[in-house]
Protein backbone atom coordinates (compact mmCIF):
# COMPACT_ATOMS: atom_id res chain seq x y z
CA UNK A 1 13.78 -28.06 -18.69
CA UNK A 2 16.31 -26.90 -15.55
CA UNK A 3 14.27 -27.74 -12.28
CA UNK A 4 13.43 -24.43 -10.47
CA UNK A 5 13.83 -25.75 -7.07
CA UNK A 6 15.49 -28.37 -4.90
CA UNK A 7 12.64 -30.48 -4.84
CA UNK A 8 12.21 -31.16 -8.52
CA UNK A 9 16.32 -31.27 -8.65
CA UNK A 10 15.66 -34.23 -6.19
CA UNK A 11 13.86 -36.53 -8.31
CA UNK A 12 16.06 -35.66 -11.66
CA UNK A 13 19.17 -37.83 -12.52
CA UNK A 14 22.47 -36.62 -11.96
CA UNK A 15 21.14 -34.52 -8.76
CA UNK A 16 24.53 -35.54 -7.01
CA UNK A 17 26.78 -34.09 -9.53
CA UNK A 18 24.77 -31.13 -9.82
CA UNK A 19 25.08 -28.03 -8.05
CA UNK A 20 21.94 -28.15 -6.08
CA UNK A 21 23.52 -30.25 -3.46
CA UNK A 22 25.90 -27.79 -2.75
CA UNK A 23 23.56 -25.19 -2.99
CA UNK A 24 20.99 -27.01 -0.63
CA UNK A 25 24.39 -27.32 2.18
CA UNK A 26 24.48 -23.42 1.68
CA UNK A 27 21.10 -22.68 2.25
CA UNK A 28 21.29 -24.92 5.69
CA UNK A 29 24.76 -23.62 6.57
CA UNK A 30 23.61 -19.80 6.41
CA UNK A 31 20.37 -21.08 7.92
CA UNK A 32 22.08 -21.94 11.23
CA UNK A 33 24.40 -19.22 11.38
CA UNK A 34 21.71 -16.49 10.65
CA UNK A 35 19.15 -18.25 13.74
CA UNK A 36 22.31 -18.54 15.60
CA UNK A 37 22.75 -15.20 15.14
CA UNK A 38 19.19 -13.86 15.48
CA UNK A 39 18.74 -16.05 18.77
CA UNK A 40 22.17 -13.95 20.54
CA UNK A 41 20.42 -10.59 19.16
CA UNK A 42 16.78 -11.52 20.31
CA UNK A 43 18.41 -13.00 23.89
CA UNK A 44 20.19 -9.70 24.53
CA UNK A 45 17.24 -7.31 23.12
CA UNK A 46 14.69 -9.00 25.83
CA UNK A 47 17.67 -8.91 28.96
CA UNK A 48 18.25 -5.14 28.16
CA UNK A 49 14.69 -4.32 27.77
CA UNK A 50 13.70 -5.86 30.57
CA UNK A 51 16.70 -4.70 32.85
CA UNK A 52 15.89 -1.28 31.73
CA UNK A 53 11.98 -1.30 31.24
CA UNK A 54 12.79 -0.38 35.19
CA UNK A 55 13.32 3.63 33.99
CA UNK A 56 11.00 3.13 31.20
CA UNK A 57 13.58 3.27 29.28
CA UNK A 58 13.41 -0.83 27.87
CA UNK A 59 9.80 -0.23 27.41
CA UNK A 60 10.34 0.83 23.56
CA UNK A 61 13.18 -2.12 23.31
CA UNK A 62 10.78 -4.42 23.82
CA UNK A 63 8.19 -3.11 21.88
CA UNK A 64 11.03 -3.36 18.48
CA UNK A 65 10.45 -7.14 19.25
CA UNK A 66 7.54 -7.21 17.20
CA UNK A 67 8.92 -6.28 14.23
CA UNK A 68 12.02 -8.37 14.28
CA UNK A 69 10.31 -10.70 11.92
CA UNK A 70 10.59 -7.83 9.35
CA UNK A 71 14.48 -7.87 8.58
CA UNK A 72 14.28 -11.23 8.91
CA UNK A 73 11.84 -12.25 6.33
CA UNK A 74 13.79 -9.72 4.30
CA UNK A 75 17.23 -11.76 4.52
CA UNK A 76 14.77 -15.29 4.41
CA UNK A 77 13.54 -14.26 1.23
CA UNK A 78 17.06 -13.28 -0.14
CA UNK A 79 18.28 -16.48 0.96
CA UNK A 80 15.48 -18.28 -0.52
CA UNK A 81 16.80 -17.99 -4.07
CA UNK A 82 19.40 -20.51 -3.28
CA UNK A 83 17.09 -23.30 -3.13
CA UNK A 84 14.27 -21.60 -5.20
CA UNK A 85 14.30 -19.77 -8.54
CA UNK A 86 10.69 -18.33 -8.03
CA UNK A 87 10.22 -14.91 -7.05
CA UNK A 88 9.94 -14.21 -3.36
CA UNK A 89 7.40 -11.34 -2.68
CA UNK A 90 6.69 -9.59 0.79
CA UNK A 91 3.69 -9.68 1.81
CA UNK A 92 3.03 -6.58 3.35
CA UNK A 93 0.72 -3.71 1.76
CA UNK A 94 2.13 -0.31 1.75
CA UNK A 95 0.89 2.38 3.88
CA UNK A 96 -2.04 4.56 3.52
CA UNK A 97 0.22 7.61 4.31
CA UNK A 98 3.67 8.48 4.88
CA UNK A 99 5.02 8.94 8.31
CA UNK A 100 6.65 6.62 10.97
CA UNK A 101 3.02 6.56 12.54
CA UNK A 102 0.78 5.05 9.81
CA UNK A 103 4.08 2.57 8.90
CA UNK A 104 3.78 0.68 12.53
CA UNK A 105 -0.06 1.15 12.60
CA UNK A 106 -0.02 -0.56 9.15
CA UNK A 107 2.44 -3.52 10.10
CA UNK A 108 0.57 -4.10 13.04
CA UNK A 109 -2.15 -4.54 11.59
CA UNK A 110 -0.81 -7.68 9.08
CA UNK A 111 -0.98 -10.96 9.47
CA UNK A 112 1.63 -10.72 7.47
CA UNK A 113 4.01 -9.33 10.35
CA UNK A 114 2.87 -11.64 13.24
CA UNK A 115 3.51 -14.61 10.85
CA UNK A 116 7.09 -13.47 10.28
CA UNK A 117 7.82 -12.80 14.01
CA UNK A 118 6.65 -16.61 14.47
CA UNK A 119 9.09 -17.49 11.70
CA UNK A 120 12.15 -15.59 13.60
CA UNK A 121 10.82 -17.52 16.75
CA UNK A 122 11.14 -20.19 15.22
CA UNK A 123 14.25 -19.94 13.96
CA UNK A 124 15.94 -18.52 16.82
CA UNK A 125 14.58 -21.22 18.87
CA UNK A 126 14.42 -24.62 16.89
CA UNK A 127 15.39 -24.56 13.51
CA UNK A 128 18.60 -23.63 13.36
CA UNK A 129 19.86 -26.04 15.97
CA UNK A 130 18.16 -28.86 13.81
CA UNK A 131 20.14 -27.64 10.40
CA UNK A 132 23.42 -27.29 12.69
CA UNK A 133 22.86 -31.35 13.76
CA UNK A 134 22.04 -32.15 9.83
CA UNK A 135 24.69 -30.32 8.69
CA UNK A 136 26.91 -32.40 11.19
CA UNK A 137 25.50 -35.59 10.58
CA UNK A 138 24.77 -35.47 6.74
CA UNK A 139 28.15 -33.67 5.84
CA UNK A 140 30.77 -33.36 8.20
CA UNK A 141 30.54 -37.03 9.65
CA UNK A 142 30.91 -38.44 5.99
CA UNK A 143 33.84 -36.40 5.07
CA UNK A 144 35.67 -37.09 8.20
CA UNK A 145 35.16 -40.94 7.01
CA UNK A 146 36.71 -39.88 3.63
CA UNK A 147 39.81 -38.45 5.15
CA UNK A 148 40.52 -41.69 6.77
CA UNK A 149 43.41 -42.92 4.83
CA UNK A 150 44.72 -39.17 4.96
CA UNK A 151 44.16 -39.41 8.85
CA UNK A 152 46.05 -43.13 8.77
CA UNK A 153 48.73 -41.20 7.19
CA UNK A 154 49.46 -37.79 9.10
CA UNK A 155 47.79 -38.49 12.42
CA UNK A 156 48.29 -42.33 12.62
CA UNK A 157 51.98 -43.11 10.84
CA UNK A 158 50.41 -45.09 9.04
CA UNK A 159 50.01 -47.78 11.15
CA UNK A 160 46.63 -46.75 13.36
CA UNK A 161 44.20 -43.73 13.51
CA UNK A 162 41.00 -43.22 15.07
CA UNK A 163 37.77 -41.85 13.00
CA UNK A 164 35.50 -39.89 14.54
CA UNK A 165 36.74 -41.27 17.64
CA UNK A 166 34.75 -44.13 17.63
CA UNK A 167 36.59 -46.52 14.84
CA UNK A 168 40.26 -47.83 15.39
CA UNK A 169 41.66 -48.40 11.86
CA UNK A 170 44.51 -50.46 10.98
CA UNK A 171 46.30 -50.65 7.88
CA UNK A 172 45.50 -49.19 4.26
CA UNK A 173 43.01 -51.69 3.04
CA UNK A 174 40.82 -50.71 6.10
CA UNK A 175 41.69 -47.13 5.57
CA UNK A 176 40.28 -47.17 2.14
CA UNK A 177 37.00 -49.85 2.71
CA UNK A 178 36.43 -46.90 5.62
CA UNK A 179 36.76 -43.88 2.95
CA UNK A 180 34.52 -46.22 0.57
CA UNK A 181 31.57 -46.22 2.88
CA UNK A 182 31.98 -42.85 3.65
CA UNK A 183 31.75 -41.74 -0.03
CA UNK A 184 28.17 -43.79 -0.01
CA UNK A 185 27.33 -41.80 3.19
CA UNK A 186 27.84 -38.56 1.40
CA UNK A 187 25.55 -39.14 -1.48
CA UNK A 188 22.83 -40.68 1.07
CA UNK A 189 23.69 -37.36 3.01
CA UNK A 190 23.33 -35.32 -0.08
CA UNK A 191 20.01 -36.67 -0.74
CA UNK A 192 19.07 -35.51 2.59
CA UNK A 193 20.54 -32.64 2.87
CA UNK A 194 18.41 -31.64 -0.45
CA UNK A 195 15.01 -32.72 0.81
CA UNK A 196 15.93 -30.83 4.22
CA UNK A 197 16.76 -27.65 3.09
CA UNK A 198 13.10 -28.32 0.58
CA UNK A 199 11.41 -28.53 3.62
CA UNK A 200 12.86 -25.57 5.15
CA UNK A 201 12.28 -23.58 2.27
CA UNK A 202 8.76 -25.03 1.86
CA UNK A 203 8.16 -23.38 5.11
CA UNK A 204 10.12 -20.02 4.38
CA UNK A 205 7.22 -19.30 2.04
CA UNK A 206 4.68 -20.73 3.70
CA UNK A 207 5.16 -18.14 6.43
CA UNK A 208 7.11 -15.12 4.82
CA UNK A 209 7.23 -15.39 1.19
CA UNK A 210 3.87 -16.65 -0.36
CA UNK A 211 3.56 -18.18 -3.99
CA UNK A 212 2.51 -15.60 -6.81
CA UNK A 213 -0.24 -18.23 -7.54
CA UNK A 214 -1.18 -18.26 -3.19
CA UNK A 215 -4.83 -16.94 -2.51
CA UNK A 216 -3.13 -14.46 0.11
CA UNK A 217 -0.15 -13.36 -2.56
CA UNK A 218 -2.92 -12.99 -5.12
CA UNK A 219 -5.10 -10.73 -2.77
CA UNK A 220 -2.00 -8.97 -1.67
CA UNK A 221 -0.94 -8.01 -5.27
CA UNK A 222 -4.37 -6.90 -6.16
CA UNK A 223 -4.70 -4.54 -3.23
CA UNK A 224 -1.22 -3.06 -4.14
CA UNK A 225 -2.16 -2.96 -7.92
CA UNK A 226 -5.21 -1.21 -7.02
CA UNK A 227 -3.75 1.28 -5.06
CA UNK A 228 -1.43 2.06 -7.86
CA UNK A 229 -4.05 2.35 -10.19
CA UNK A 230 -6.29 4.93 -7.49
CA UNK A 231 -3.01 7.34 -7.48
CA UNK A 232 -2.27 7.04 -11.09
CA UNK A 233 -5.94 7.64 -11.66
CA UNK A 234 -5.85 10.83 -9.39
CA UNK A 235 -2.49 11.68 -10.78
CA UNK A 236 -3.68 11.74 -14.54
CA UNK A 237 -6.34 13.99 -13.54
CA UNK A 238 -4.52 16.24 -11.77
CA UNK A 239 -2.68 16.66 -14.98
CA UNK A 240 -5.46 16.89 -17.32
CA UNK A 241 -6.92 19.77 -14.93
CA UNK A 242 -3.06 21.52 -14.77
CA UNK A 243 -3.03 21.41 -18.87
CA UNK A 244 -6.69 22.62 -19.46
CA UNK A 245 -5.50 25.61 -16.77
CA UNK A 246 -2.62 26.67 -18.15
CA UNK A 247 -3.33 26.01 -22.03
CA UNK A 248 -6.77 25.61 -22.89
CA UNK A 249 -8.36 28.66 -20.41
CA UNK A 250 -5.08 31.08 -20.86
CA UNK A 251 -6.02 31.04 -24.55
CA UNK A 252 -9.45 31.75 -24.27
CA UNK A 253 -8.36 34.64 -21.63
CA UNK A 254 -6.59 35.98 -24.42
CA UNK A 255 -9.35 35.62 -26.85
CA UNK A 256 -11.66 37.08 -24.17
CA UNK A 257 -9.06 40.19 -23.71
CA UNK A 258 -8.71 40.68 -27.64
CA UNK A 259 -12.09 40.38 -28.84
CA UNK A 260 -13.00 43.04 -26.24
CA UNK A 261 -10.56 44.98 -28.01
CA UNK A 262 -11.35 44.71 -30.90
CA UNK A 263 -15.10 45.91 -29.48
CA UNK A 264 -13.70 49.37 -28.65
CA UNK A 265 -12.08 49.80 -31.74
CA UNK A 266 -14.87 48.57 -34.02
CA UNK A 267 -17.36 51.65 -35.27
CA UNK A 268 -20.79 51.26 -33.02
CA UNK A 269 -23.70 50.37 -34.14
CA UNK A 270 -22.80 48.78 -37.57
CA UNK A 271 -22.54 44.88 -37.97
CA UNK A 272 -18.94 44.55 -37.21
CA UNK A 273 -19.67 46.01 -33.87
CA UNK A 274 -22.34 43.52 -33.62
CA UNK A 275 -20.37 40.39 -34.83
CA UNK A 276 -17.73 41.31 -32.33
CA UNK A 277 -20.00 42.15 -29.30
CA UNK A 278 -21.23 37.74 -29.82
CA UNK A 279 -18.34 36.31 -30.19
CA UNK A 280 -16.49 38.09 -27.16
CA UNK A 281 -19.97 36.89 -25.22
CA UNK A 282 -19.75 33.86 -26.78
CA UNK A 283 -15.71 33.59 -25.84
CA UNK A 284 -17.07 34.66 -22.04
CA UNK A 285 -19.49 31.41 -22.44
CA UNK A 286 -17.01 29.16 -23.13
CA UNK A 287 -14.71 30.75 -21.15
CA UNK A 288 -17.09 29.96 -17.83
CA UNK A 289 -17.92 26.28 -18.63
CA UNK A 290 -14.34 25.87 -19.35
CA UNK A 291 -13.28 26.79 -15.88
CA UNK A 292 -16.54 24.61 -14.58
CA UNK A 293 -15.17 21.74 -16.64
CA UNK A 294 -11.55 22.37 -15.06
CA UNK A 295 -13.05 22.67 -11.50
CA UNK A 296 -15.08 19.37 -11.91
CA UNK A 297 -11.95 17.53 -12.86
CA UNK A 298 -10.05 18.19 -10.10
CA UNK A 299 -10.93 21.47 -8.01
CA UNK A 300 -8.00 24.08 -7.10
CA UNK A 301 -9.17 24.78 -3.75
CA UNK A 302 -9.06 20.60 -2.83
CA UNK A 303 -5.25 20.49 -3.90
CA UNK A 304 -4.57 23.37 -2.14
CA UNK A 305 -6.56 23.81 1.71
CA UNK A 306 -7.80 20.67 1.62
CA UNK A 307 -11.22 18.45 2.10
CA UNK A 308 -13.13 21.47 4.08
CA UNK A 309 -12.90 24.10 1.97
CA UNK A 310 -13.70 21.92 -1.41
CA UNK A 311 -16.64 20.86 0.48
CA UNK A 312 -17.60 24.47 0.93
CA UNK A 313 -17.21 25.45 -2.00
CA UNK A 314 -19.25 22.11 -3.79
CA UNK A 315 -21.87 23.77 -1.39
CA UNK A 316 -21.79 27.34 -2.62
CA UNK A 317 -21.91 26.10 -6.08
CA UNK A 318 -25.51 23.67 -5.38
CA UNK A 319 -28.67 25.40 -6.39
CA UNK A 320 -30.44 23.97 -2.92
CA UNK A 321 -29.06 25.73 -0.03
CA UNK A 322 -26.55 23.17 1.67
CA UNK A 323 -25.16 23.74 5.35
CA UNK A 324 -21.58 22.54 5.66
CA UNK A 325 -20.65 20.80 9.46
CA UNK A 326 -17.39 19.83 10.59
CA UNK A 327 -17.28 18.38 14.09
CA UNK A 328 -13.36 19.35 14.21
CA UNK A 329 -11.15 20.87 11.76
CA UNK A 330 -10.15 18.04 9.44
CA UNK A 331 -6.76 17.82 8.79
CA UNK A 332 -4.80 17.02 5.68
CA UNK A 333 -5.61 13.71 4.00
CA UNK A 334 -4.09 11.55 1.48
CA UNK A 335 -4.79 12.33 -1.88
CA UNK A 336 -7.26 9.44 -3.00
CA UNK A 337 -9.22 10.42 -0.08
CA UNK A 338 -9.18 13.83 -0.39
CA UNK A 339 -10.90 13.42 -4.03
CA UNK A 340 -12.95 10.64 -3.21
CA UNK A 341 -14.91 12.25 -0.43
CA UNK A 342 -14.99 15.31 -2.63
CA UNK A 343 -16.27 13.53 -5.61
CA UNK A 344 -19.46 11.83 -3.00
CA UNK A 345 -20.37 14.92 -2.24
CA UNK A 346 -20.70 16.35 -5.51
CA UNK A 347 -22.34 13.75 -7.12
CA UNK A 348 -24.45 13.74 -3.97
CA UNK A 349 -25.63 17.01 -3.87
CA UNK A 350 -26.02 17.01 -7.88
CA UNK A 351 -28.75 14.10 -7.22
CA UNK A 352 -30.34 16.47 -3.88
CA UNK A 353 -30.94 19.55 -6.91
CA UNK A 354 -32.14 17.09 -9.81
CA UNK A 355 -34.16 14.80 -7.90
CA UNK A 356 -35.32 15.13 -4.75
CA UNK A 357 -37.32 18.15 -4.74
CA UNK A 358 -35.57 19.32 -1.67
CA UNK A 359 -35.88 22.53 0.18
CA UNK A 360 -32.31 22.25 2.14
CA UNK A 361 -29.70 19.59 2.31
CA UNK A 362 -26.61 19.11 5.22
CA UNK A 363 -23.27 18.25 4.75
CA UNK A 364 -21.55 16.50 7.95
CA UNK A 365 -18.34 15.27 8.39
CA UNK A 366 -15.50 13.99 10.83
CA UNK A 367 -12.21 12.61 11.39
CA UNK A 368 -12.69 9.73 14.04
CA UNK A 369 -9.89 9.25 16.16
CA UNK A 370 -7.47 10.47 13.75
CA UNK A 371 -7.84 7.01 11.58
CA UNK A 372 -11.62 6.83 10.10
CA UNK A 373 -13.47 9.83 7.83
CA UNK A 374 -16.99 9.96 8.44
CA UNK A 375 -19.11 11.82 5.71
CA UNK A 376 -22.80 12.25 5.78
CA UNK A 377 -25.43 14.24 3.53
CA UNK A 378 -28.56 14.21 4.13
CA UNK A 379 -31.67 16.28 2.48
CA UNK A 380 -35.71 16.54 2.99
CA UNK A 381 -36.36 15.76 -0.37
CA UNK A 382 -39.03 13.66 -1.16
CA UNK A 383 -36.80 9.73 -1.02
CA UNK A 384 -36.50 6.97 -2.53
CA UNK A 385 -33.66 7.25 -4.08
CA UNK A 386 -32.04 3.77 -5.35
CA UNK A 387 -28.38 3.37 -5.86
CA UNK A 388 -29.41 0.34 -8.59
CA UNK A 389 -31.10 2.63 -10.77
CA UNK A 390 -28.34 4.84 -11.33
CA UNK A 391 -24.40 4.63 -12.22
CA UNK A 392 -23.30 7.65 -10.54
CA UNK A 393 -24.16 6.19 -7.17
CA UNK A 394 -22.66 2.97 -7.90
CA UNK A 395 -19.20 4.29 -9.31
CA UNK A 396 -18.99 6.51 -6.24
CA UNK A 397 -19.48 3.23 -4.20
CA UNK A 398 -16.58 1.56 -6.40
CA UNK A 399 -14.45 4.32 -5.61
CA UNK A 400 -15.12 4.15 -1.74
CA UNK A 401 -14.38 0.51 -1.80
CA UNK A 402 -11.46 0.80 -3.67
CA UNK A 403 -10.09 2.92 -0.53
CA UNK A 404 -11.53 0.24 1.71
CA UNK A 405 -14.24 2.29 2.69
CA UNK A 406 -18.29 1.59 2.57
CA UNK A 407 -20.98 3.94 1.01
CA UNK A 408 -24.32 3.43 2.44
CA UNK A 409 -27.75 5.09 1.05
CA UNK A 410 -31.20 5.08 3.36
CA UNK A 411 -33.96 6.73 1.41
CA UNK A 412 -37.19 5.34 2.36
CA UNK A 413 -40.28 6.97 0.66
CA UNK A 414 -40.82 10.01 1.48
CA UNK A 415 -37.47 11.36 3.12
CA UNK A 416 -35.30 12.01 4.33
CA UNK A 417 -32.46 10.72 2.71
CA UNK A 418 -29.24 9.94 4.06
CA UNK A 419 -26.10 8.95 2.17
CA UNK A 420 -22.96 7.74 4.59
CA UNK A 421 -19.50 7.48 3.80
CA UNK A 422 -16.78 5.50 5.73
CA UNK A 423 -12.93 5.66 4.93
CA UNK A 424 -10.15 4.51 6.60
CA UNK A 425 -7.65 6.76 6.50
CA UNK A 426 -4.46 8.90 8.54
CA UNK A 427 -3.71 12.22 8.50
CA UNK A 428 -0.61 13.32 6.31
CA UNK A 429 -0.21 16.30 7.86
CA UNK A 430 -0.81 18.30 11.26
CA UNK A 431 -4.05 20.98 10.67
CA UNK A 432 -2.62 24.00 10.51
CA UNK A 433 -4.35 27.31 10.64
CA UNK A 434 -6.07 28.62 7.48
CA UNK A 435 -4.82 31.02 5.37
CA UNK A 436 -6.38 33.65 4.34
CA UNK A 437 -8.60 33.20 0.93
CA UNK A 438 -7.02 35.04 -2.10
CA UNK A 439 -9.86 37.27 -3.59
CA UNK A 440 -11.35 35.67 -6.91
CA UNK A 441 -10.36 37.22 -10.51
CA UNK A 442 -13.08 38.90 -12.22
CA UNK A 443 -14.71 35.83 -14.17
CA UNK A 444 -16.85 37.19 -17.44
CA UNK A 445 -20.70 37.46 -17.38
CA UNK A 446 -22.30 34.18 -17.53
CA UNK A 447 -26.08 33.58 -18.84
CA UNK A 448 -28.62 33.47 -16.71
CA UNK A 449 -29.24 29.88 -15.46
CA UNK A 450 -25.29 29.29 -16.07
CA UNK A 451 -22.86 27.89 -13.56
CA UNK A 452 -22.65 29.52 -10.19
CA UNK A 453 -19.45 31.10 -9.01
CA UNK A 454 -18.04 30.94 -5.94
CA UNK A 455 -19.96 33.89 -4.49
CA UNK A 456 -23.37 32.89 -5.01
CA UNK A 457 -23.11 31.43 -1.91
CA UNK A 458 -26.50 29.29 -1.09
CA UNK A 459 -25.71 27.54 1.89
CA UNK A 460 -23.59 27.81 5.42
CA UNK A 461 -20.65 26.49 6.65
CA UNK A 462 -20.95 26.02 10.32
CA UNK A 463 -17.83 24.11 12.25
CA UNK A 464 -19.56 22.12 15.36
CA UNK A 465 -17.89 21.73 18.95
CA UNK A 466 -15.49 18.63 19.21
């Protein structure tokens, strides 16, 4: 089995003749010049910054400082792979939403980017002078004993030459018992050279590039994979509700449009007529819970104006009048967000019309300082509701938590009840004004008790003072 890394190359026979030794003296060498160069860049950053944080102009200059560990890290990783074959993740999580704001919100945030600015301090300040003196000491001090005789005879004339000037050697046989000892040097140098450039690279990941197997890579990787699997789950329905629109409900449009057709052409009052007039009110039927199926997968209106105006409309659709409060117009939000705050309240007020007994519920919500959605509903239902008892509740809370918000339900006997939804989140958008609602298509009777449309409204939508 090939050792993966300078350290188990150490302890194998035949490291010296191997190429890790020459790898490890790479991994130093570009060590030292890339802290050489990072201390220059980091000395002249702070002297301009602070020359010209005078006009305010330095002010953001020094500011970048905090993320120099960024590129950094990036070229420690690459480098890494001299002296390690395993991967060499990042550690940082992606952010919420696009945008140059929620990026430096998000870094700042990390651990992740504090650790790597220590690790460019570091560098800039202590490690590479240490691999520059190694490098000397380990490598270029036994070589220059090699070249001895080769010294003896260019430099010297082959009578006398100085090595390292330090050593007077005279005459061949010295010359050679001199590039001897420096050939045992080297491989003692190797040896450390190896072990050094382990130890630096033991630290590399310590700080910047964490094992797959670390606790903090492991938690890392989840939240990304989770993340992934929120917008692929959103995605997917998105696309379920975009087939089921176009296909499915065109179809049944059709079927609607012909059977009604066929109605006026059929002669009245014989069975024919009769047949025709059920289906087309049976094609209306299925027509209507279609669309309710479509708009429970995925609503229209929350893909296109956003969280407000699904909210409104998940109120005109309740059977128990529901009054809508926004403290502020809420602006756009990321998708996940979007659905999961829309989903809460749906599932929210479904439980206010089965089981409460209530006579009115209340929607509230708000955008907190532009980073945290706040979403209340309350009713004066009768209480106790229990989030253990049911699986709606508890996949809602899954949901939340998968966003890195909390869902919290009070419902002591006898009302009221009050279910509370935190999210972390950032605009993706500025609000923007309105526009104007398109007037809904005709939609085919529905029997009585059927699903609501969207102008049976039952409840208000009232928008608070800031």
């Amino acid at each position: 089995m090939q050792p993966r890394n300078v350290w188990q190359a150490l302890f194998r026979p035949g490291y010296l003749l191997s190429p890790w030794p020459w790898r490890a003296v790479a991994y130093l060498l570009t060590g030292a010049v890339a802290g050489a160069a990072v201390f220059v860049g980091l000395v002249v950053v702070v002297a301009v910054g602070g020359v010209l944080a005078i006009v305010l102009v330095g002010l953001p200059m020094l500011a970048a400082v905090a993320f120099a560990g960024l590129p950094v890290a990036a070229l420690e990783r690459r480098r890494l792979r001299l002296v390690d074959a395993d991967d060499a993740p990042g550690a940082h999580v992606e952010p919420a939403a696009p945008g140059l704001r929620s990026w430096l919100t998000t870094r700042l945030r990390e651990r992740a980017t504090w650790r790597e600015l220590g690790h460019t301090l570091l560098t800039a300040c202590l490690l590479w002078p240490a691999e520059a003196l190694l490098l000397t000491v380990a490598l270029f001090v036994p070589l220059t004993v090699i070249a001895a005789p080769l010294l003896l005879a260019t430099v010297g004339g082959g009578r006398e030459t100085k090595v390292l000037k330090v050593w007077t050697v005279t005459g061949w046989p010295a010359a050679f018992g001199v590039a001897a000892l420096g050939v045992l040097l080297l491989a003692v140098g190797g040896y450390a050279l190896g072990a050094a450039a382990g130890a630096r690279a033991a630290l590399t990941r310590l700080l910047v590039a964490p094992r797959a197997g670390d606790p903090q890579a492991r938690v890392v990787e989840l939240t990304r994979s989770r993340a992934r699997l929120v917008d692929a789950f959103e995605g997917e329905r998105r696309r379920i509700e975009r087939d089921l629109h176009d296909g499915a409900q065109q179809r049944l449009v059709a079927l609607t449009m012909n059977l009604g057709l066929a109605r006026l052409d059929a002669p009245p009052g014989g069975p024919l007529a009769g047949q025709l007039a059920r289906a087309h009110e049976e094609a209306g039927a299925a027509l209507a819970e279609l669309r309710e199926l479509i708009h429970g997968i995925h609503p229209q209106v929350l893909a296109d104006y956003g969280l407000e105006a699904a909210v409104a409309d998940a109120a005109d659709r309740s059977p128990v009048p529901v009054d809508v409060e926004f403290a502020r117009p809420v602006p756009r939000l990321p998708q996940a967000v979007e659905a999961a705050a829309y989903f809460v309240v749906r599932e929210a007020l479904a439980n206010v019309a089965r089981h409460s007994g209530a006579r009115r519920a209340r929607v509230r919500a708000e955008h907190q300082g532009g980073r945290l959605l706040v979403l209340e509903v309350d009713d004066d239902g009768r209480g106790g509701a229990d989030s253990a008892r049911g699986s709606g509740l508890t996949g809602l809370a899954d949901r939340v938590s998968v966003l890195d918000g909390r869902l919290s339900l009070t419902s002591p006997p006898g009302g009221p009840t009050l279910l509370r939804v935190e999210i972390p989140c950032e605009p993706i958008q500025p609000i923007q004004p309105s526009p104007p609602s398109p007037p809904s298509p005709p939609s085919p009777p529905s029997p009585p008790g059927g699903p609501r449309g969207p102008g049976d409204r039952t409840g208000k939508v009232t928008e608070a003072s800031a």
